[in-house]
Protein backbone atom coordinates (compact mmCIF):
# COMPACT_ATOMS: atom_id res chain seq x y z
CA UNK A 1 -26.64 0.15 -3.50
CA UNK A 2 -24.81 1.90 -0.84
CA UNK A 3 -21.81 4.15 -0.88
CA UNK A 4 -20.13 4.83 2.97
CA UNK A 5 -17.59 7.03 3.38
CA UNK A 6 -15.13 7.31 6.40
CA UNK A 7 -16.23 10.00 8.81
CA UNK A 8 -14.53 11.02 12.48
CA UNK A 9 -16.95 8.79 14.11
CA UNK A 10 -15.79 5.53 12.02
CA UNK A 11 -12.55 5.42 13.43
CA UNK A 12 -11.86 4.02 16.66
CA UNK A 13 -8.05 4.15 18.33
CA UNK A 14 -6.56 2.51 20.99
CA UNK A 15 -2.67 1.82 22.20
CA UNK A 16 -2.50 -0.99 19.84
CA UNK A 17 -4.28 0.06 16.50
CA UNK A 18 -6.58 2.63 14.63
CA UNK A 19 -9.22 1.21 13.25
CA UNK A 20 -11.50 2.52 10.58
CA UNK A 21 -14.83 0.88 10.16
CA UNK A 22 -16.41 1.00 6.48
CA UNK A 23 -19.45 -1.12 5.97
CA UNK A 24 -21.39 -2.09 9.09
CA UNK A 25 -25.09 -3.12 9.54
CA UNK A 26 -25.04 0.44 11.78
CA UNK A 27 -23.84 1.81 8.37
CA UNK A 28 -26.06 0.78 5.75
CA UNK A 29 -24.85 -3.12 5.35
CA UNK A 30 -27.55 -5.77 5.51
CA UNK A 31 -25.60 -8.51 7.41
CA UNK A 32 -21.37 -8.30 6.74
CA UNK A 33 -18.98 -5.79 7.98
CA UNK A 34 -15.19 -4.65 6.67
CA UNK A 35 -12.80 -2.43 7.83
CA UNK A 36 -8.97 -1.57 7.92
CA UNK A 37 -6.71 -1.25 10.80
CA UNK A 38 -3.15 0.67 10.96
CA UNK A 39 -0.77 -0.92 13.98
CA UNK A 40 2.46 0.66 15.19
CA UNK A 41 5.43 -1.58 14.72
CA UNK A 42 5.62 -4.09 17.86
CA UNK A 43 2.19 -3.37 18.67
CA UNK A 44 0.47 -6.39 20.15
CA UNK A 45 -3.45 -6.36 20.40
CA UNK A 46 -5.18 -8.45 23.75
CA UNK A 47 -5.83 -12.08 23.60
CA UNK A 48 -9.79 -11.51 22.61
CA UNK A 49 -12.10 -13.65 20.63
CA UNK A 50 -15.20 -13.29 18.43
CA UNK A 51 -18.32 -14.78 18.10
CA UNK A 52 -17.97 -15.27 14.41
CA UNK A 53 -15.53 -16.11 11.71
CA UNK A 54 -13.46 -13.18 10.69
CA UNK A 55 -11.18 -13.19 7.73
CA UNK A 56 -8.24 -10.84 7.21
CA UNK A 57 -6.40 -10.40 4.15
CA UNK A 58 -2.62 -8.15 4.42
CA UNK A 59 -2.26 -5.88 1.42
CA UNK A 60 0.81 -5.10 2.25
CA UNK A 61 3.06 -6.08 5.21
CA UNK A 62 3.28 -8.85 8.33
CA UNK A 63 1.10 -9.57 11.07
CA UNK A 64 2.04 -12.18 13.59
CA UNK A 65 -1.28 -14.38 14.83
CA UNK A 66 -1.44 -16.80 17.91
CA UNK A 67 -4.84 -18.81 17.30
CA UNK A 68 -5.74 -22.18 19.28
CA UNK A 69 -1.68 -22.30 20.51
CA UNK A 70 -0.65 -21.69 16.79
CA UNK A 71 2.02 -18.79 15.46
CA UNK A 72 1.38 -17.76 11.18
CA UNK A 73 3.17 -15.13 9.58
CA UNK A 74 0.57 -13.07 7.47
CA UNK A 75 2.12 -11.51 4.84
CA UNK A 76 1.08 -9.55 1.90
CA UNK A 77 -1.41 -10.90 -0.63
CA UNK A 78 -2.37 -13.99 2.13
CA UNK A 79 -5.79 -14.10 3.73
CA UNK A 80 -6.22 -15.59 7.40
CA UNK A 81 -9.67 -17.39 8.46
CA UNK A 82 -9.97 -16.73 11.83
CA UNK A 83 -12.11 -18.81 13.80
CA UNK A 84 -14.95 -18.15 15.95
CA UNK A 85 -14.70 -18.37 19.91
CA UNK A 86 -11.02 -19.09 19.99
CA UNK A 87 -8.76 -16.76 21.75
CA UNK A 88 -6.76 -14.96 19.02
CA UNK A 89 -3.56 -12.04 19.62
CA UNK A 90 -2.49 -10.23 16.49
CA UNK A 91 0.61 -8.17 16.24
CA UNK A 92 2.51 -6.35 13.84
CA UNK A 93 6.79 -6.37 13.61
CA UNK A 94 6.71 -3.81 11.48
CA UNK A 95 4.37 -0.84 11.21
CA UNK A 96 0.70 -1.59 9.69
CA UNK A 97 -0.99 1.13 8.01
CA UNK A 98 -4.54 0.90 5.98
CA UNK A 99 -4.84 2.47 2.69
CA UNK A 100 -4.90 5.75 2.68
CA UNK A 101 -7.27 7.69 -0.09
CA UNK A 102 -7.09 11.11 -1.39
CA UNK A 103 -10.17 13.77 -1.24
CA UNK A 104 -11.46 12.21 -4.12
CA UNK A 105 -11.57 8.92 -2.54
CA UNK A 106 -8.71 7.40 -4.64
CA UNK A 107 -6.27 5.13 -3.24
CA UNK A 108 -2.73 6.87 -2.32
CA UNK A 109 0.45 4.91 -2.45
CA UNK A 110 3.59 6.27 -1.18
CA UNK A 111 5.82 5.62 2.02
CA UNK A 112 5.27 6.31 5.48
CA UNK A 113 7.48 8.06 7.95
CA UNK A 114 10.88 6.44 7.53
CA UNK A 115 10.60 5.57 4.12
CA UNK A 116 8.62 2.56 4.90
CA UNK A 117 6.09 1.71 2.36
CA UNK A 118 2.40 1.55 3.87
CA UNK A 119 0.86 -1.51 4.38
CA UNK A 120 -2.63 -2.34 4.54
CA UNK A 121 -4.84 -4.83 6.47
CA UNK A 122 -8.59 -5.40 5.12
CA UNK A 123 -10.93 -7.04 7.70
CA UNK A 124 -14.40 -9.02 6.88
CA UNK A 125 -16.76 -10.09 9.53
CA UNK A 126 -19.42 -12.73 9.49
CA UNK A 127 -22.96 -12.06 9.36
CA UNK A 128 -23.73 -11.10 12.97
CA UNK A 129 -20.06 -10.49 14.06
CA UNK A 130 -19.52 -8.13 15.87
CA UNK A 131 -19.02 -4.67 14.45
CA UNK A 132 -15.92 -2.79 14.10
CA UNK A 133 -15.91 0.80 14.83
């Protein structure tokens, strides 16, 4: 058994999204990887695609995702099955944001600036996907 914690160099951001990688064959994990991501409202990530399946499930919010010429609303409590080698865009209408713990690890829940309530995006990758950060 392995326990990971976030640390500075877990978390990757660019313009589109923060995202915080938690288990990871670089981080103790034999074969799978998860991690969250937070998106700024109309934040659009680039057309991209994987070598492996990837499944998302939304916690709490939307996300908006164009796979093989397709548009799904994602919203809370649904799980997406993304497929590998197919170009894939995700965006979020509204601002996504990952759970957020306190310094004893425990989940927080709350809003976020604007009275928003946080959402949350959890992200699994197939054995030998490629890692988050």
């Amino acid at each position: 058994m392995r326990v990971i914690s976030v640390s500075p160099d877990s978390v990757t951001t660019t313009p589109n999204a923060t995202m915080t990688g938690l288990a990871a064959p670089s981080r103790g994990s034999s074969e799978l990887s998860t991690w969250t991501v937070d998106m700024p409202a109309e934040a659009t990530g680039p057309e991209h695609s994987v070598s492996r399946e990837q499944v998302w499930t939304v916690t709490t919010g939307t996300l908006e995702v164009t796979c093989d010429g397709r548009t799904e609303r994602v919203t809370t409590g649904q799980t997406l099955v993304l497929p590998p080698d197919v170009p894939r865009t995700i965006s979020a209408p509204r601002t996504l944001r990952g759970p957020r713990r306190d310094a004893r690890g425990r989940r927080r829940h709350g809003h976020g600036r604007g009275g928003h309530p946080r959402t949350a995006l959890g992200a699994l990758g197939a054995p030998g996907a490629q890692e988050a950060p």
